[in-house]
N, C-alpha and C. Protein backbone atom coordinates (compact mmCIF):
# COMPACT_ATOMS: atom_id res chain seq x y z
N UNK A 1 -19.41 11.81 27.49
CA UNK A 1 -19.35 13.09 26.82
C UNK A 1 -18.20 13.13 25.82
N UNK A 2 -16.97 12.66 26.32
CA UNK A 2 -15.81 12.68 25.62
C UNK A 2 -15.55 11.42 25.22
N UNK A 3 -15.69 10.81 24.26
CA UNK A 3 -15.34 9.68 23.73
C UNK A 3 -13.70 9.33 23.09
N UNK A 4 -13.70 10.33 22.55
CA UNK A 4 -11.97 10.10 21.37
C UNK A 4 -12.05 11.84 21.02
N UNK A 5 -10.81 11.90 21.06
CA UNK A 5 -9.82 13.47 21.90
C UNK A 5 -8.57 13.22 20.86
N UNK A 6 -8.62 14.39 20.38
CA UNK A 6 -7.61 14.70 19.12
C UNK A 6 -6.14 15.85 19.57
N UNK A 7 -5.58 15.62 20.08
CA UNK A 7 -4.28 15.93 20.78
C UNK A 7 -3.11 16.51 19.52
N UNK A 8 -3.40 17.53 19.20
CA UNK A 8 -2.08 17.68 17.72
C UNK A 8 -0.62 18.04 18.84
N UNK A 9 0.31 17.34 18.34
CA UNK A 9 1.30 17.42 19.85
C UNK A 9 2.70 17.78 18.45
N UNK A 10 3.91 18.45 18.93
CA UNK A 10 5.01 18.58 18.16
C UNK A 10 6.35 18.37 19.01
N UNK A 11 5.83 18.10 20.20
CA UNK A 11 7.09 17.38 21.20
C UNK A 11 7.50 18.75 22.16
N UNK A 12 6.84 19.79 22.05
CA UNK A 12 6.65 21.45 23.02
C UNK A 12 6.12 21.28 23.86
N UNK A 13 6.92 22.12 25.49
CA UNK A 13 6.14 22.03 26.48
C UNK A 13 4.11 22.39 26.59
N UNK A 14 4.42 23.01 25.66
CA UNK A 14 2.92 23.43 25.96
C UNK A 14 2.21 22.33 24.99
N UNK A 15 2.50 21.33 24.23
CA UNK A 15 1.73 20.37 23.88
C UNK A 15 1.97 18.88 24.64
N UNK A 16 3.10 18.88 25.61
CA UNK A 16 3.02 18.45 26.44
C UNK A 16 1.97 18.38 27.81
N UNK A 17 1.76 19.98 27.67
CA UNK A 17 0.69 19.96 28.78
C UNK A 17 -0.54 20.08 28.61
N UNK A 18 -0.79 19.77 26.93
CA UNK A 18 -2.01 19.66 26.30
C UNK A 18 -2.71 17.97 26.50
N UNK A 19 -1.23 17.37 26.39
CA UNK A 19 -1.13 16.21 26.00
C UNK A 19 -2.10 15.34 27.68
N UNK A 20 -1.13 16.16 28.87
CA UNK A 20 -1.74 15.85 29.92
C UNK A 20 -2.96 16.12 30.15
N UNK A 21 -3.39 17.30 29.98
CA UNK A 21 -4.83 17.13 30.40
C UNK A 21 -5.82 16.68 29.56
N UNK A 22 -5.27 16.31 28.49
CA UNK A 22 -6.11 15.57 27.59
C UNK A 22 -6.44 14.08 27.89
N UNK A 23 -5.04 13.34 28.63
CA UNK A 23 -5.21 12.65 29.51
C UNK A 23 -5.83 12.24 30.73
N UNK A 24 -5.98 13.66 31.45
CA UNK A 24 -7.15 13.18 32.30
C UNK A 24 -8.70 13.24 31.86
N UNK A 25 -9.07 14.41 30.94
CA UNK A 25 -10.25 13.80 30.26
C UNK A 25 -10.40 12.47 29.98
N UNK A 26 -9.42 11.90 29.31
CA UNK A 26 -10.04 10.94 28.80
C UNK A 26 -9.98 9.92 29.82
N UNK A 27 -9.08 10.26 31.15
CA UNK A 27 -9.21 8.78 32.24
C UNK A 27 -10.86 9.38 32.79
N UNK A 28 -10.96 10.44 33.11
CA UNK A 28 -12.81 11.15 33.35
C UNK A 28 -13.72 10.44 33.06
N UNK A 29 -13.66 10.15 31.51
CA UNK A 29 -14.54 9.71 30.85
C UNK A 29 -14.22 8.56 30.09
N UNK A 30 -13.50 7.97 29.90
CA UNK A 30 -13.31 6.51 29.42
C UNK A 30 -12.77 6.64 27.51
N UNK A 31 -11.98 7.76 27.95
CA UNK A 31 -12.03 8.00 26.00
C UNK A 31 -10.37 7.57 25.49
N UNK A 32 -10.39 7.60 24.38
CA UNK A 32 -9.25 7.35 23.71
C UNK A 32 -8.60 8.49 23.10
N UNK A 33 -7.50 8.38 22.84
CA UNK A 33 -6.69 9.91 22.38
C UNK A 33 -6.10 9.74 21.04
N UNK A 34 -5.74 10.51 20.30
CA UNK A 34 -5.60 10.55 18.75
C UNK A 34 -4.46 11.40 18.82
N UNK A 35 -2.77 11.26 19.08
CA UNK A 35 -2.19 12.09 18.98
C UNK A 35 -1.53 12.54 17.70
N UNK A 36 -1.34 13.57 16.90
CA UNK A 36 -1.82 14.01 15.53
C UNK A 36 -0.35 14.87 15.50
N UNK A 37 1.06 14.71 14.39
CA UNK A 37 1.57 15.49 14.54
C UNK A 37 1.85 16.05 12.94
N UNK A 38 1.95 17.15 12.70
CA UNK A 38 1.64 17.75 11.28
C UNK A 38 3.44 17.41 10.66
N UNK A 39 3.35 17.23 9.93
CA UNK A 39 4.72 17.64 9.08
C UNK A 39 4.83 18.18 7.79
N UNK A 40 5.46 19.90 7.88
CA UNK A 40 5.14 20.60 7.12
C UNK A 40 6.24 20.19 6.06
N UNK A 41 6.35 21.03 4.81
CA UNK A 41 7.35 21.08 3.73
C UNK A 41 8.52 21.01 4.15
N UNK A 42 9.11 21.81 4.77
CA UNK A 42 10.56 22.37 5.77
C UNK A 42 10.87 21.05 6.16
N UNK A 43 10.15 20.72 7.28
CA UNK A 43 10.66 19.48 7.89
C UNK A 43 10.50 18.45 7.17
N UNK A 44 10.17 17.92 6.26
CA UNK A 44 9.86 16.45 5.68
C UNK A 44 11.03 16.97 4.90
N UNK A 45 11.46 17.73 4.05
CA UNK A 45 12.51 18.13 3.21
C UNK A 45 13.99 17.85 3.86
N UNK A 46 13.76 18.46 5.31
CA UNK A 46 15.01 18.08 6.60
C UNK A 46 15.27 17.05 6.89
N UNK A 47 14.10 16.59 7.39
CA UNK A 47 13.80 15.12 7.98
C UNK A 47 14.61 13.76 6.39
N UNK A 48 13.97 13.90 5.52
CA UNK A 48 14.68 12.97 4.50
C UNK A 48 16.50 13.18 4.43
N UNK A 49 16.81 14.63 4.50
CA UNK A 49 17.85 14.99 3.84
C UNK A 49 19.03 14.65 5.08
N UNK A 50 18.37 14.24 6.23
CA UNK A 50 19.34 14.21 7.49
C UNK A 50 19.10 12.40 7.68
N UNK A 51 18.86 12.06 7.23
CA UNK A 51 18.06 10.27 7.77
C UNK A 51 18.59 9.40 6.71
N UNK A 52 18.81 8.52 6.81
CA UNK A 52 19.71 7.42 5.77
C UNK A 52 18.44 6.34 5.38
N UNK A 53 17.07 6.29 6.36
CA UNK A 53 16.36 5.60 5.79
C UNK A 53 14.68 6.21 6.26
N UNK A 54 13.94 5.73 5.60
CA UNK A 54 12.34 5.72 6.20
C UNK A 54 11.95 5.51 6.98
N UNK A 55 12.54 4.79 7.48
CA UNK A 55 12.54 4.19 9.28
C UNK A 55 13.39 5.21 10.04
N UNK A 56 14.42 5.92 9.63
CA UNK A 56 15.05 6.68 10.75
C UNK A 56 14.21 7.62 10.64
N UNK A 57 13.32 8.52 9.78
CA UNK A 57 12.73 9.70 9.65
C UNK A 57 11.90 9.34 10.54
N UNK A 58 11.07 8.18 10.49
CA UNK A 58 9.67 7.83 11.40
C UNK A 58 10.20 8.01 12.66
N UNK A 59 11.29 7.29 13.16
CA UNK A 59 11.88 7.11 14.57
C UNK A 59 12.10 8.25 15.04
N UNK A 60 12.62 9.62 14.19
CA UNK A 60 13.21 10.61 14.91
C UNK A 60 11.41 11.66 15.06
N UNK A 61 10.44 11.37 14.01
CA UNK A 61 9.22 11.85 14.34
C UNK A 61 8.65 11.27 15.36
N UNK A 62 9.32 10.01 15.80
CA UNK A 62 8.20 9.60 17.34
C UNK A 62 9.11 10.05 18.34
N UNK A 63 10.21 9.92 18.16
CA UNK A 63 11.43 10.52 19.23
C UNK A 63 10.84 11.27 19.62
N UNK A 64 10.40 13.02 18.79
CA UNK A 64 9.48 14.12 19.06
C UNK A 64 8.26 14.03 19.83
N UNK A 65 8.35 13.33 19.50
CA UNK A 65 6.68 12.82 20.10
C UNK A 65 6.95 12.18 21.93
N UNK A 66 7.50 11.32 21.66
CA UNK A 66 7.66 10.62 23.04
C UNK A 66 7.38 11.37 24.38
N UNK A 67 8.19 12.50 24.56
CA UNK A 67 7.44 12.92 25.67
C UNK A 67 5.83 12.85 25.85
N UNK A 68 5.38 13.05 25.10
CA UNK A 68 3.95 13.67 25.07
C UNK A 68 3.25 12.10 25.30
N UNK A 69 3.40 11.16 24.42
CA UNK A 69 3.64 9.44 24.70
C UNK A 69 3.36 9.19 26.07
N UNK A 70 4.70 9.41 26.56
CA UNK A 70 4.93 8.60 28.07
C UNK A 70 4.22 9.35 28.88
N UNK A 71 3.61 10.88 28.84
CA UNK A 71 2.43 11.29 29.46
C UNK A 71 1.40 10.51 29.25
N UNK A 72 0.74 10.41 28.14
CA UNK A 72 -0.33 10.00 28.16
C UNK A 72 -0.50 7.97 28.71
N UNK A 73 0.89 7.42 28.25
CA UNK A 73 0.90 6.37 28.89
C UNK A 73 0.88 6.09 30.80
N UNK A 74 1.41 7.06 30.73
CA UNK A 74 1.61 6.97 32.42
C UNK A 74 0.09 7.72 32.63
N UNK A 75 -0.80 7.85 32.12
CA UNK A 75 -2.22 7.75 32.71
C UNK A 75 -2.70 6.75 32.37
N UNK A 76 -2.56 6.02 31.65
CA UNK A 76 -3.12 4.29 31.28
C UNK A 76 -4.19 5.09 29.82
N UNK A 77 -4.13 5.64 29.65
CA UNK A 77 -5.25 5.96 28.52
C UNK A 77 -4.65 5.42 27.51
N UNK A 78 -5.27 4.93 26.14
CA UNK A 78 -5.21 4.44 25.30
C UNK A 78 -5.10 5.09 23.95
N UNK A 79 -4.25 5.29 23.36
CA UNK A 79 -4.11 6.15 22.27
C UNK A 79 -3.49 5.91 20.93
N UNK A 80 -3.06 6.36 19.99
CA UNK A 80 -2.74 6.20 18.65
C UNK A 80 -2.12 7.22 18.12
N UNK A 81 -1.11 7.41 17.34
CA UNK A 81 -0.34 8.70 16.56
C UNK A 81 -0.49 8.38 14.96
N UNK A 82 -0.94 9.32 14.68
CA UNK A 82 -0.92 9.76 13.26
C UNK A 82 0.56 10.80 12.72
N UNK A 83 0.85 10.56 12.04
CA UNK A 83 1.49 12.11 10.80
C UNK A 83 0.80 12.14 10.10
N UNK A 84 1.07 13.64 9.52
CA UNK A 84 -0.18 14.20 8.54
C UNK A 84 0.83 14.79 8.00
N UNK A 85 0.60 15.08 6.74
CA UNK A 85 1.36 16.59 5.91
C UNK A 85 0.41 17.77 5.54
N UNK A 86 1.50 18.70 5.77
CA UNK A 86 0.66 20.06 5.32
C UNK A 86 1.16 21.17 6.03
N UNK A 87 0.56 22.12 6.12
CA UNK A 87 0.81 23.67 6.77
C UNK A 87 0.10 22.90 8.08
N UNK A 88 0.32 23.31 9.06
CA UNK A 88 -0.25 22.83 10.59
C UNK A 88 -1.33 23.10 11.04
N UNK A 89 -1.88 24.27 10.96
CA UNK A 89 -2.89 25.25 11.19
C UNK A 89 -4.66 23.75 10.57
N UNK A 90 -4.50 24.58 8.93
CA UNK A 90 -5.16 23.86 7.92
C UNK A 90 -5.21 22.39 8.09
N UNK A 91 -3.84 21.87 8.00
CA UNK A 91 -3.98 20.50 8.27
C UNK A 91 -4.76 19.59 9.27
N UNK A 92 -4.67 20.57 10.02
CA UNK A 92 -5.01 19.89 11.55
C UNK A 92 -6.45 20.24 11.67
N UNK A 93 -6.97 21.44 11.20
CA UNK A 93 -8.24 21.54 11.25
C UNK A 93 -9.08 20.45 10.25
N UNK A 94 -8.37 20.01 9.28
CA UNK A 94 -8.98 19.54 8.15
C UNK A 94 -9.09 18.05 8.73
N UNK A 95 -8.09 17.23 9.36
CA UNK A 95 -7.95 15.97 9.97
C UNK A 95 -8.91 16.05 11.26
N UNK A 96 -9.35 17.65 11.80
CA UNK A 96 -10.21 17.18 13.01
C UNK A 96 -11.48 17.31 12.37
N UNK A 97 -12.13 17.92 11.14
CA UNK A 97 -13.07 17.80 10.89
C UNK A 97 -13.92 16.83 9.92
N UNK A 98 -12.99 16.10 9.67
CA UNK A 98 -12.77 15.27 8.43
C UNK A 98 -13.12 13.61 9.83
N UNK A 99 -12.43 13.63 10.98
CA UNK A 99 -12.55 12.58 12.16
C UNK A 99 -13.86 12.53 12.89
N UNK A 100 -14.08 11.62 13.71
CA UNK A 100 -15.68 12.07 14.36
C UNK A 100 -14.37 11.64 16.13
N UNK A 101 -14.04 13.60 16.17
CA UNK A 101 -13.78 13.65 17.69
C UNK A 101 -14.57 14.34 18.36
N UNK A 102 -14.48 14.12 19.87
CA UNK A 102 -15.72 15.05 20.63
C UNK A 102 -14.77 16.07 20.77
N UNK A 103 -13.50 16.43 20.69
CA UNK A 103 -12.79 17.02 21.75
C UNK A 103 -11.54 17.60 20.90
N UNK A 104 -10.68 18.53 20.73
CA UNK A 104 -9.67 18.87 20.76
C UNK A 104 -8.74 19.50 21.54
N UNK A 105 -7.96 19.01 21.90
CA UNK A 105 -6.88 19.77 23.50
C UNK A 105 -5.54 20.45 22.68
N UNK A 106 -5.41 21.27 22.62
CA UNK A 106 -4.20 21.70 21.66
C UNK A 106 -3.19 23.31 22.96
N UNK A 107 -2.10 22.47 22.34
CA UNK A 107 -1.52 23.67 23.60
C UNK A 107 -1.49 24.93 22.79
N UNK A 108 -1.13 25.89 23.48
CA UNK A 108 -1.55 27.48 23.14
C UNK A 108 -0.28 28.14 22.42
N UNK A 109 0.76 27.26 22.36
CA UNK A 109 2.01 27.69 22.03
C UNK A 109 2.79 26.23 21.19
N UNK A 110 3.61 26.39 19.93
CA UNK A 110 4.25 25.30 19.62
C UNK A 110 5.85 25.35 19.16
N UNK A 111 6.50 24.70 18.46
CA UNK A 111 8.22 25.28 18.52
C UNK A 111 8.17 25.90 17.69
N UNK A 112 7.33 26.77 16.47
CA UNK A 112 7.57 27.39 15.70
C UNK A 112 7.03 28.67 16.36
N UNK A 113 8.30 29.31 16.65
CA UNK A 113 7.88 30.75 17.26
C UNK A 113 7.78 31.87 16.12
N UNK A 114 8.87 31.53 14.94
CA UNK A 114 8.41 32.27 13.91
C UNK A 114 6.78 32.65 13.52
N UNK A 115 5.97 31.72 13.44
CA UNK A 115 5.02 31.09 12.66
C UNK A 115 4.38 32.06 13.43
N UNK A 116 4.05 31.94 14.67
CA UNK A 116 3.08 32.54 15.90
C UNK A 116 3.31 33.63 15.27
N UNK A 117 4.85 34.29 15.63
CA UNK A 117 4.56 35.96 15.07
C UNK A 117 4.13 36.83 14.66
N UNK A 118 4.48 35.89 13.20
CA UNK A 118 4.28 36.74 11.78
C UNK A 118 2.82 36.44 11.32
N UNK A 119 2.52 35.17 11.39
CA UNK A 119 1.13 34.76 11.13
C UNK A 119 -0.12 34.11 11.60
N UNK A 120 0.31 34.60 13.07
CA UNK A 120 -0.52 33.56 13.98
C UNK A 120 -0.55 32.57 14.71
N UNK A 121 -1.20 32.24 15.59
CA UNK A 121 -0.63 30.79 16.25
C UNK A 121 -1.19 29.61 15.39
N UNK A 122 -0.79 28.72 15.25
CA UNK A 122 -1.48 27.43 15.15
C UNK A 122 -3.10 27.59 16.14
N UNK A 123 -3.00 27.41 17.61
CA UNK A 123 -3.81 26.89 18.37
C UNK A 123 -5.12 28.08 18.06
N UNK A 124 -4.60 29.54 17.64
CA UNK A 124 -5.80 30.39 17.11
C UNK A 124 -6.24 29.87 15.86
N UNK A 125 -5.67 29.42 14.97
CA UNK A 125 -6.04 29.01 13.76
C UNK A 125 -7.39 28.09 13.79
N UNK A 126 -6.20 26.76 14.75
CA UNK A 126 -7.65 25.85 14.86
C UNK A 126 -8.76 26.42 15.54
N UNK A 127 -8.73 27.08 16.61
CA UNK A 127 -9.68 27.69 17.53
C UNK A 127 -10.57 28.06 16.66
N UNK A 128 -10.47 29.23 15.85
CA UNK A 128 -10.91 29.81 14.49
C UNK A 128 -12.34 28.65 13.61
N UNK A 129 -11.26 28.02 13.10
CA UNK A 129 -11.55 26.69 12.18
C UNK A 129 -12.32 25.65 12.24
N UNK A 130 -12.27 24.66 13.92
CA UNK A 130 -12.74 23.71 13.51
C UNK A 130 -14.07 23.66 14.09
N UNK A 131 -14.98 22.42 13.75
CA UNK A 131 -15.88 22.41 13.75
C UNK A 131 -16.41 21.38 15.10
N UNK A 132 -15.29 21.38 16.23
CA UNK A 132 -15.36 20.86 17.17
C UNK A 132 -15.10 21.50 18.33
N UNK A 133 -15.64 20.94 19.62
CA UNK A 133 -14.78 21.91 20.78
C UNK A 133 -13.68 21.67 20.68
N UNK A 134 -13.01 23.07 21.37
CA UNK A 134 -11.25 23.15 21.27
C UNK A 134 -11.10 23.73 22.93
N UNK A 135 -10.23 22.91 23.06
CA UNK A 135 -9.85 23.27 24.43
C UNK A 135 -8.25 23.58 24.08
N UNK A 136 -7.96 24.83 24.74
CA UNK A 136 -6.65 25.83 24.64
C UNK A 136 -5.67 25.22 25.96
N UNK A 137 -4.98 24.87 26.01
CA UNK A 137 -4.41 24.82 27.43
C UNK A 137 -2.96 25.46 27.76
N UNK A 138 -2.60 26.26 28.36
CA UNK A 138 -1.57 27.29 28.52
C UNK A 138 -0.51 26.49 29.30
């Protein structure tokens, strides 16, 4: 049923615990995971202006990531990380519809609490948007 599972993760508990049960889907069913993390204007602007090279920016974007990593490794599932640029929402819908996934697991909450506020969550956005199942996980 679930073949390859699109995980947008930003290193937040709640995409942490997206990250997990996306993990056991895919030990369920034999699938692979696509963990997807957006990098908007703000941060790539940060990210260069704090980093002495291209390699430290990448390192401190998987740093972020790692938790979510060593979840999904410590289920043995098999997976891959992307960066993407863009607004998060858009981006992420556009990379899951643009992919051939069965599945999206996205947590319900991410570190931009601003963002949620004023304009919504991310995880409603995609919910909204894409053209795949979305699984919400709290």
């Amino acid at each position: 049923m679930f073949k390859r599972i699109l995980v947008p993760a930003d290193g937040s508990d709640h995409s942490c615990r997206a990250a997990e049960y996306a993990a056991n889907l895919a030990q369920t069913f034999s699938a692979t995971i696509m963990i997807v993390y957006v990098v908007d204007g703000t941060t790539a602007k940060t990210d260069v202006l704090a980093a002495n090279s291209k390699y430290e920016v990448e390192k401190k974007r998987k740093d972020k990531l790692a938790p979510v990593m060593e979840l999904i490794e410590k289920a043995g599932v098999t997976y891959e990380t992307r960066f993407i640029h863009g607004v998060p929402g858009p981006a992420i819908v556009k990379f899951a519809n643009e992919g051939k996934y069965d599945c999206l697991v996205v947590g319900s909450r991410g570190l931009n609490r601003l963002q949620t506020m004023v304009l919504g969550s991310v995880s409603h956005k995609v919910v909204k948007r894409a053209n795949l199942p979305v699984l919400v996980v709290k």
